[in-house]
PDB file of N, CA and C in Angstrom:
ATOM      1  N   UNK A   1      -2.612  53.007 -15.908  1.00  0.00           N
ATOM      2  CA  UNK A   1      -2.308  52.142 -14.776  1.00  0.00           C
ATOM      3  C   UNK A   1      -2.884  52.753 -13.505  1.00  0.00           C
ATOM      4  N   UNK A   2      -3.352  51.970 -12.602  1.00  0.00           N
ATOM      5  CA  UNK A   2      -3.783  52.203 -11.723  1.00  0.00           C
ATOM      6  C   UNK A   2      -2.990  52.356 -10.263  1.00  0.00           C
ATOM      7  N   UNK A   3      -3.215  52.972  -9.056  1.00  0.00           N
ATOM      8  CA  UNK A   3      -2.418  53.765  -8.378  1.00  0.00           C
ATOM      9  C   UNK A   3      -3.052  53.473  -6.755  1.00  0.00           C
ATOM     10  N   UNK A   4      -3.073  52.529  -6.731  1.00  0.00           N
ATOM     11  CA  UNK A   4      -3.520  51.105  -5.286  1.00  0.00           C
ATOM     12  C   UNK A   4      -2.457  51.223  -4.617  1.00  0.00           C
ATOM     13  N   UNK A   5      -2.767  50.642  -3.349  1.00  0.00           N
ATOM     14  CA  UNK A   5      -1.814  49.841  -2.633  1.00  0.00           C
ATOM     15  C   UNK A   5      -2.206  48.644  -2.583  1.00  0.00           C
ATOM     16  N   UNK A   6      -1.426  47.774  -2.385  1.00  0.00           N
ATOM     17  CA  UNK A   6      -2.028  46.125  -2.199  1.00  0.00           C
ATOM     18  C   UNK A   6      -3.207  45.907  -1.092  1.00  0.00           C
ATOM     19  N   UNK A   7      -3.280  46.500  -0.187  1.00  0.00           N
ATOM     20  CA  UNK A   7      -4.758  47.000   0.997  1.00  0.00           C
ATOM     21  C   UNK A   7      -5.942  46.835   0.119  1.00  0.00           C
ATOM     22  N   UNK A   8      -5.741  48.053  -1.136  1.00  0.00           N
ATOM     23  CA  UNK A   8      -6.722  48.415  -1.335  1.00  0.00           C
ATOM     24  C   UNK A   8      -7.178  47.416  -2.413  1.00  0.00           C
ATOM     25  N   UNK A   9      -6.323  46.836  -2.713  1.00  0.00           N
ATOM     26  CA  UNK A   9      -6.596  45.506  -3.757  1.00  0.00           C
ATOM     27  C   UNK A   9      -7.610  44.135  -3.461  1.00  0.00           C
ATOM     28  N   UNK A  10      -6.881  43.876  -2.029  1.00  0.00           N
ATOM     29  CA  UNK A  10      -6.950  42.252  -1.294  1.00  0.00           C
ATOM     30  C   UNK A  10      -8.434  42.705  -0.694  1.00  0.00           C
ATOM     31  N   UNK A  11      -8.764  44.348  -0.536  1.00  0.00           N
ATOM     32  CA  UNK A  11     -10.270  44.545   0.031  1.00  0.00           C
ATOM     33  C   UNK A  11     -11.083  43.565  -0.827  1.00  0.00           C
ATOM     34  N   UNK A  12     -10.829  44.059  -2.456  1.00  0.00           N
ATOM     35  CA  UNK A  12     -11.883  43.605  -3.247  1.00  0.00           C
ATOM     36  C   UNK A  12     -12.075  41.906  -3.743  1.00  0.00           C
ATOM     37  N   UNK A  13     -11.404  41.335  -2.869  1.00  0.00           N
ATOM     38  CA  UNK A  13     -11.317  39.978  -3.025  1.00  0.00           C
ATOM     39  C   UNK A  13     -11.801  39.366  -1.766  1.00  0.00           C
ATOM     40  N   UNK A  14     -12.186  40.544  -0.174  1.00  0.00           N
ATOM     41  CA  UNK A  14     -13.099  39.710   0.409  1.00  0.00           C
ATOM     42  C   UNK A  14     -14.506  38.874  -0.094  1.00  0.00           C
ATOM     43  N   UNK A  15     -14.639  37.781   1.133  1.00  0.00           N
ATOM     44  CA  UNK A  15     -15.835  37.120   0.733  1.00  0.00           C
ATOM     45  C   UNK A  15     -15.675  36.312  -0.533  1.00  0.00           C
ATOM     46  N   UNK A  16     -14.629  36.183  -0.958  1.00  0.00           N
ATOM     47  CA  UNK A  16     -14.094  35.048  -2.032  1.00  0.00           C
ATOM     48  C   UNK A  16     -14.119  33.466  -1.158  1.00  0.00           C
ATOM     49  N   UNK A  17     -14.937  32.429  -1.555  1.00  0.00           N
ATOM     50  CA  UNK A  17     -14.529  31.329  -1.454  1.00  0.00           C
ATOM     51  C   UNK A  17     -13.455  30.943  -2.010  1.00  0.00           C
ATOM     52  N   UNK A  18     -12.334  31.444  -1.438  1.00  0.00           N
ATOM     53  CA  UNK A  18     -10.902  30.970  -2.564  1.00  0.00           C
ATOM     54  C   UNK A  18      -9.579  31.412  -1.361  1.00  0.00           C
ATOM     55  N   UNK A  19      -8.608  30.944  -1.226  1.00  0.00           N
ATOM     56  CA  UNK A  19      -7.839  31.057  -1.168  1.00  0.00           C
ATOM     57  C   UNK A  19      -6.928  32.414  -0.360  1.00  0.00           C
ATOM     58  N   UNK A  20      -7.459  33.335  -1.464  1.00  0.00           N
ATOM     59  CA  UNK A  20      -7.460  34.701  -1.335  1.00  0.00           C
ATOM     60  C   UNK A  20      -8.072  35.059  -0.462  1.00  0.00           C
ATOM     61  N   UNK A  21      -9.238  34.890  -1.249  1.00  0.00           N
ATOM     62  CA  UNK A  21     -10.505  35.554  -0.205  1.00  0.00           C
ATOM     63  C   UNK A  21     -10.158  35.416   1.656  1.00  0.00           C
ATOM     64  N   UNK A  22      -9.917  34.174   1.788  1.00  0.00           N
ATOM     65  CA  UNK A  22      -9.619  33.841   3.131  1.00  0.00           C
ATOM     66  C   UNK A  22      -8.350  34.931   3.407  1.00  0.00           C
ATOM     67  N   UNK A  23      -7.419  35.123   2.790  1.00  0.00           N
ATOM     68  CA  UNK A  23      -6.250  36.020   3.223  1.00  0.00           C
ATOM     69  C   UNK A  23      -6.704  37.611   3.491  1.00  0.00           C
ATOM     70  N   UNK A  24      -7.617  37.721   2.270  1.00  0.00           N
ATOM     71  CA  UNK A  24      -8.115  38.795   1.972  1.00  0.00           C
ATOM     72  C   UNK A  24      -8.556  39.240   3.939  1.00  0.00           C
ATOM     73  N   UNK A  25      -9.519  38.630   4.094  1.00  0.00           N
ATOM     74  CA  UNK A  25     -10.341  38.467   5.525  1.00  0.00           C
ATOM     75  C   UNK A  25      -9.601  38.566   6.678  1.00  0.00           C
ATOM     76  N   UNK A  26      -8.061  37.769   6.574  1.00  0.00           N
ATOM     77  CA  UNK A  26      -7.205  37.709   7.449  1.00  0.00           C
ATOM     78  C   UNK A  26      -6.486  39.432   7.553  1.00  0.00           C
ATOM     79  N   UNK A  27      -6.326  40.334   6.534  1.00  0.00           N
ATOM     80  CA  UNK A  27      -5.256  40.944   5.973  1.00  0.00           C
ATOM     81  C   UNK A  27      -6.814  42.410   6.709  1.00  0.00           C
ATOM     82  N   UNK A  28      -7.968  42.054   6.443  1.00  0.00           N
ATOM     83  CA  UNK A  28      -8.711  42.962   6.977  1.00  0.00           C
ATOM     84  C   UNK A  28      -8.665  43.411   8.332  1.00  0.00           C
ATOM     85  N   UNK A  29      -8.522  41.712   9.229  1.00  0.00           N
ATOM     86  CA  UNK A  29      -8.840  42.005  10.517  1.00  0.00           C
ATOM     87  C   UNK A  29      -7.573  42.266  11.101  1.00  0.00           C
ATOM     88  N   UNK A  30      -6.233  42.214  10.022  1.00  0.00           N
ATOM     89  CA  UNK A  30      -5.057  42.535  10.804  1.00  0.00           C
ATOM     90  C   UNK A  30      -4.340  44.559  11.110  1.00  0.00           C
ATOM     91  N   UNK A  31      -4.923  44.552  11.953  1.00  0.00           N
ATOM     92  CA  UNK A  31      -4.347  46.177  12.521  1.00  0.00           C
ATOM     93  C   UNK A  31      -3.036  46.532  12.167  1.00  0.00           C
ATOM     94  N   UNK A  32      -2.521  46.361  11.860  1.00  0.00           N
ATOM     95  CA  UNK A  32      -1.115  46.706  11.703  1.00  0.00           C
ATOM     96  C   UNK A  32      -0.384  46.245  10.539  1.00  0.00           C
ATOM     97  N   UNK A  33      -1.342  45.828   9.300  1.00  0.00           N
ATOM     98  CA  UNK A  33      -0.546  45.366   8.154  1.00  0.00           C
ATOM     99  C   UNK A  33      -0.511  46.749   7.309  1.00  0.00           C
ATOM    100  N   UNK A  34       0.407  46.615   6.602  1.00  0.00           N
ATOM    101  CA  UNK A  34       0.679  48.330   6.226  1.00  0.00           C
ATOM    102  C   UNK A  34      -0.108  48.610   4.643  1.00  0.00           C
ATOM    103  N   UNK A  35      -0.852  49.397   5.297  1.00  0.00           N
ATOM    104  CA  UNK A  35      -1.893  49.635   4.393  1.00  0.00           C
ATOM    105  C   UNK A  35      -1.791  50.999   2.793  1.00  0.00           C
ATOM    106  N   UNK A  36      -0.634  50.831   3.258  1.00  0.00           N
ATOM    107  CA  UNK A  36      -0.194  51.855   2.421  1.00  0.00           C
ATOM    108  C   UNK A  36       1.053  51.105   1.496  1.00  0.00           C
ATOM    109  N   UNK A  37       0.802  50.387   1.461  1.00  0.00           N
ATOM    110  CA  UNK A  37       2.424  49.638   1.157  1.00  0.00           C
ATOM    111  C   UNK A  37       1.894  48.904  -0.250  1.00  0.00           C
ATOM    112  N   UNK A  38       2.922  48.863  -1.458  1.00  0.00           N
ATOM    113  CA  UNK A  38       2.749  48.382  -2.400  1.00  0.00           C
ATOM    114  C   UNK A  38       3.995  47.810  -2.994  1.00  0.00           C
ATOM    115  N   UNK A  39       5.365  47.299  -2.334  1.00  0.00           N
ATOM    116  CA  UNK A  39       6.049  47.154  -2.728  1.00  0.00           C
ATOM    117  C   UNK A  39       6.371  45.320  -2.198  1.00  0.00           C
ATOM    118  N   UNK A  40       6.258  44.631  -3.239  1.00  0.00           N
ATOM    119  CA  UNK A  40       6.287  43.292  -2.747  1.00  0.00           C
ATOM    120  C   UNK A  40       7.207  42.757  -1.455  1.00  0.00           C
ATOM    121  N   UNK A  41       8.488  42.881  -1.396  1.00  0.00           N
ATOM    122  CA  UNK A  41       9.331  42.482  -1.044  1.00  0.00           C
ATOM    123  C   UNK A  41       8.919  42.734   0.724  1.00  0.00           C
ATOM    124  N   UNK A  42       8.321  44.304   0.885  1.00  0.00           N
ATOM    125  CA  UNK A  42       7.886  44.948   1.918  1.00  0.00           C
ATOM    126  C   UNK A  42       7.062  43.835   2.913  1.00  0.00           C
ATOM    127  N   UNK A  43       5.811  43.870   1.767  1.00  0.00           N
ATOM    128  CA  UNK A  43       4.681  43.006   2.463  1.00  0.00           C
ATOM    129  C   UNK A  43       4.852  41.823   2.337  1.00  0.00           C
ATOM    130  N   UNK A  44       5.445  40.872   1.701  1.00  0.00           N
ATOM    131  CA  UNK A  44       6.308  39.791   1.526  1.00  0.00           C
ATOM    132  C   UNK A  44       6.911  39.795   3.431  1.00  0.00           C
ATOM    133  N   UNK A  45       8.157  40.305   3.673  1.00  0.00           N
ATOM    134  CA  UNK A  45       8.185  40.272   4.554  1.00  0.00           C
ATOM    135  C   UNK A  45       7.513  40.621   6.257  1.00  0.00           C
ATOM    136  N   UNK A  46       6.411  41.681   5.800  1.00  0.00           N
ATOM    137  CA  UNK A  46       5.832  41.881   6.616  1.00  0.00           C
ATOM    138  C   UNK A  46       4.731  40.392   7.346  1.00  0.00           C
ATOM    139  N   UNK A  47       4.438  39.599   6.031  1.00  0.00           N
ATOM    140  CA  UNK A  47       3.838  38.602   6.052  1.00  0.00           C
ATOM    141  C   UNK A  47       4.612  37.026   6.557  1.00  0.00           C
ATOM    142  N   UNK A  48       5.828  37.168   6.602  1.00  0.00           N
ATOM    143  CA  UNK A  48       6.626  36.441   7.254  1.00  0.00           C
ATOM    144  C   UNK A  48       6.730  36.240   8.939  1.00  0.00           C
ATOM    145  N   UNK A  49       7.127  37.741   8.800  1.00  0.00           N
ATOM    146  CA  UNK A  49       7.059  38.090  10.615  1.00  0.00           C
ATOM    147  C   UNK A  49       6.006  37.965  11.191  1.00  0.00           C
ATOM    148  N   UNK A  50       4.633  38.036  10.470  1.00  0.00           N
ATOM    149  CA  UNK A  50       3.624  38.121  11.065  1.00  0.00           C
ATOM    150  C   UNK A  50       2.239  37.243  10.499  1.00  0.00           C
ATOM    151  N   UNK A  51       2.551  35.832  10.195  1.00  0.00           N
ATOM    152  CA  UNK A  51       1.877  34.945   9.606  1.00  0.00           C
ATOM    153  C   UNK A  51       0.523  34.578  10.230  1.00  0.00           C
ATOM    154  N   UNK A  52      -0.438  34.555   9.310  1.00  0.00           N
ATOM    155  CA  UNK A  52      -1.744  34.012   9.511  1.00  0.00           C
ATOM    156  C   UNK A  52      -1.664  32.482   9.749  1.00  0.00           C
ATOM    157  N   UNK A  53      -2.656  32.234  10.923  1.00  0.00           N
ATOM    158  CA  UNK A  53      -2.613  30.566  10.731  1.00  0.00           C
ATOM    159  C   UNK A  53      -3.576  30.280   9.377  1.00  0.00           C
ATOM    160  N   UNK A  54      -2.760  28.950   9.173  1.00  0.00           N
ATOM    161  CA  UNK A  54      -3.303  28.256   7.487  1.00  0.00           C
ATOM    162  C   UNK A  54      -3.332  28.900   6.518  1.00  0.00           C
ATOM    163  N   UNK A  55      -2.614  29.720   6.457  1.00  0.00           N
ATOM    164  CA  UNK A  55      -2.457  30.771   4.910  1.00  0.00           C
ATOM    165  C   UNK A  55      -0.939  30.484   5.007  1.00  0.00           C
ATOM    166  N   UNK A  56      -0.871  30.014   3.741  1.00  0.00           N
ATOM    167  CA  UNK A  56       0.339  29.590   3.069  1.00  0.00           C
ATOM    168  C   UNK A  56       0.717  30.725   2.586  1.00  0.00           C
ATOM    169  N   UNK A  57       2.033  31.137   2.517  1.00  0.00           N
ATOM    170  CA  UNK A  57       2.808  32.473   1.725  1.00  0.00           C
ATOM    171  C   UNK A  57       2.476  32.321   0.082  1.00  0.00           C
ATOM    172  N   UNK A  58       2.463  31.040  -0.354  1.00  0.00           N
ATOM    173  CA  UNK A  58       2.115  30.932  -1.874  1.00  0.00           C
ATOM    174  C   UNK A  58       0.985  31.699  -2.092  1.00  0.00           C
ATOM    175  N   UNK A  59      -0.049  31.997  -1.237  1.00  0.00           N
ATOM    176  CA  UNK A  59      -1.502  32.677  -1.731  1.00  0.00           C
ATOM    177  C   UNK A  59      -0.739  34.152  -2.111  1.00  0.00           C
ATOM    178  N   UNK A  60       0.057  34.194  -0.899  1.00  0.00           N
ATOM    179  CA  UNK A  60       0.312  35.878  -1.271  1.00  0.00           C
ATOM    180  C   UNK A  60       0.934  36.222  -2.453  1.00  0.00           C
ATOM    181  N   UNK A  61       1.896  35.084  -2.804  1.00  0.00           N
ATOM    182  CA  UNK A  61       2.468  35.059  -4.220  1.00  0.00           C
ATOM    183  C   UNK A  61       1.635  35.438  -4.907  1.00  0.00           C
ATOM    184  N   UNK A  62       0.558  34.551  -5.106  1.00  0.00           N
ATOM    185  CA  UNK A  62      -0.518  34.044  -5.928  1.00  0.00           C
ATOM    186  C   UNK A  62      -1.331  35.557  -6.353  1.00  0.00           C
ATOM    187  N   UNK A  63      -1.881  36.422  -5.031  1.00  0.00           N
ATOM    188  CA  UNK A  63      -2.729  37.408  -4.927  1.00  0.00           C
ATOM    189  C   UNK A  63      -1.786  38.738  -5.300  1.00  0.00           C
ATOM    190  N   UNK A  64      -0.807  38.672  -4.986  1.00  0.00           N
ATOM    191  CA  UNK A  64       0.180  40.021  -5.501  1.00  0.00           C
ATOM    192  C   UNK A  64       0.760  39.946  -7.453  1.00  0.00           C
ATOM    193  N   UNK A  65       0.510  39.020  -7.911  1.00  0.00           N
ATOM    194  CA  UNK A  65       0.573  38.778  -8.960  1.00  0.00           C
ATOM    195  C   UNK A  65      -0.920  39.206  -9.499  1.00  0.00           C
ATOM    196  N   UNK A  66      -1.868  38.791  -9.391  1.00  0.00           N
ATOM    197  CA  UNK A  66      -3.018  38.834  -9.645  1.00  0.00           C
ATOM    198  C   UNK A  66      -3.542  40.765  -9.008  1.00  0.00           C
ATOM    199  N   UNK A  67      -2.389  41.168  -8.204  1.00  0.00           N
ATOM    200  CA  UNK A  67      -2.466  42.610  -7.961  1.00  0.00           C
ATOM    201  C   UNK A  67      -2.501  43.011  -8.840  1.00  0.00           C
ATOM    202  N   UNK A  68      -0.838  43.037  -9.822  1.00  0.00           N
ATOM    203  CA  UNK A  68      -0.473  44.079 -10.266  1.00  0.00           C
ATOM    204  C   UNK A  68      -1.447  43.379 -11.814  1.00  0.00           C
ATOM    205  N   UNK A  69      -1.802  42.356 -12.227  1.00  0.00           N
ATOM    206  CA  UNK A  69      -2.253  42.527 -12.918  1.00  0.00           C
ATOM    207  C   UNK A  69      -3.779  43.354 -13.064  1.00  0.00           C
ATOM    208  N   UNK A  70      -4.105  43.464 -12.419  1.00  0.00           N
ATOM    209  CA  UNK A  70      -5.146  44.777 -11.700  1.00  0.00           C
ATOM    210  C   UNK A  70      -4.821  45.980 -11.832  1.00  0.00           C
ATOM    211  N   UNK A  71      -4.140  45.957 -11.061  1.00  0.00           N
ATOM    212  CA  UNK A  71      -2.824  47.336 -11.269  1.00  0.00           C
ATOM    213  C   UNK A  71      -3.264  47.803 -12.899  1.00  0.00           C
ATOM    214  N   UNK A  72      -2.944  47.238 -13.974  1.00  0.00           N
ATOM    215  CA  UNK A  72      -2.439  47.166 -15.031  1.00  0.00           C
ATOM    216  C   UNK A  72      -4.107  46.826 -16.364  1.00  0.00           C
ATOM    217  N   UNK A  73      -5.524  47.365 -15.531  1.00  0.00           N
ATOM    218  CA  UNK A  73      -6.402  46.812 -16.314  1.00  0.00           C
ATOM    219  C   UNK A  73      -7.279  47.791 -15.938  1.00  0.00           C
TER     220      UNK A  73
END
């Protein structure tokens, strides 16, 4: 298993025409998203308090699932 933080995950999904990708881009240019952090609930809420316009919270669902299965390959 592999030993990421979600940062280092959502990097490799810039430049995705998808969904992601767009979050991915958002999550780059944001200074203060915690880049060290791998615990859903964390960045879950961090992403609440501090929402991207037009990125739906479902992507993050979507992309933290698709983490750990990364995580795990």
């Amino acid at each position: 298993m592999k030993n990421y933080s979600y940062y280092q995950y959502i990097k490799t999904r810039a430049g995705e025409k998808s969904e992601i990708g767009i979050l991915s881009e958002c999550i780059k240019k944001d200074s203060m998203f915690p880049k060290q952090e791998t615990d859903y609930h964390q960045l879950s809420d961090y992403l609440e308090r501090n929402p991207y316009p037009d990125i739906n919270l479902n992507v993050f669902d979507d992309s933290y699932q698709d983490y750990e299965n990364w995580l795990n390959h």
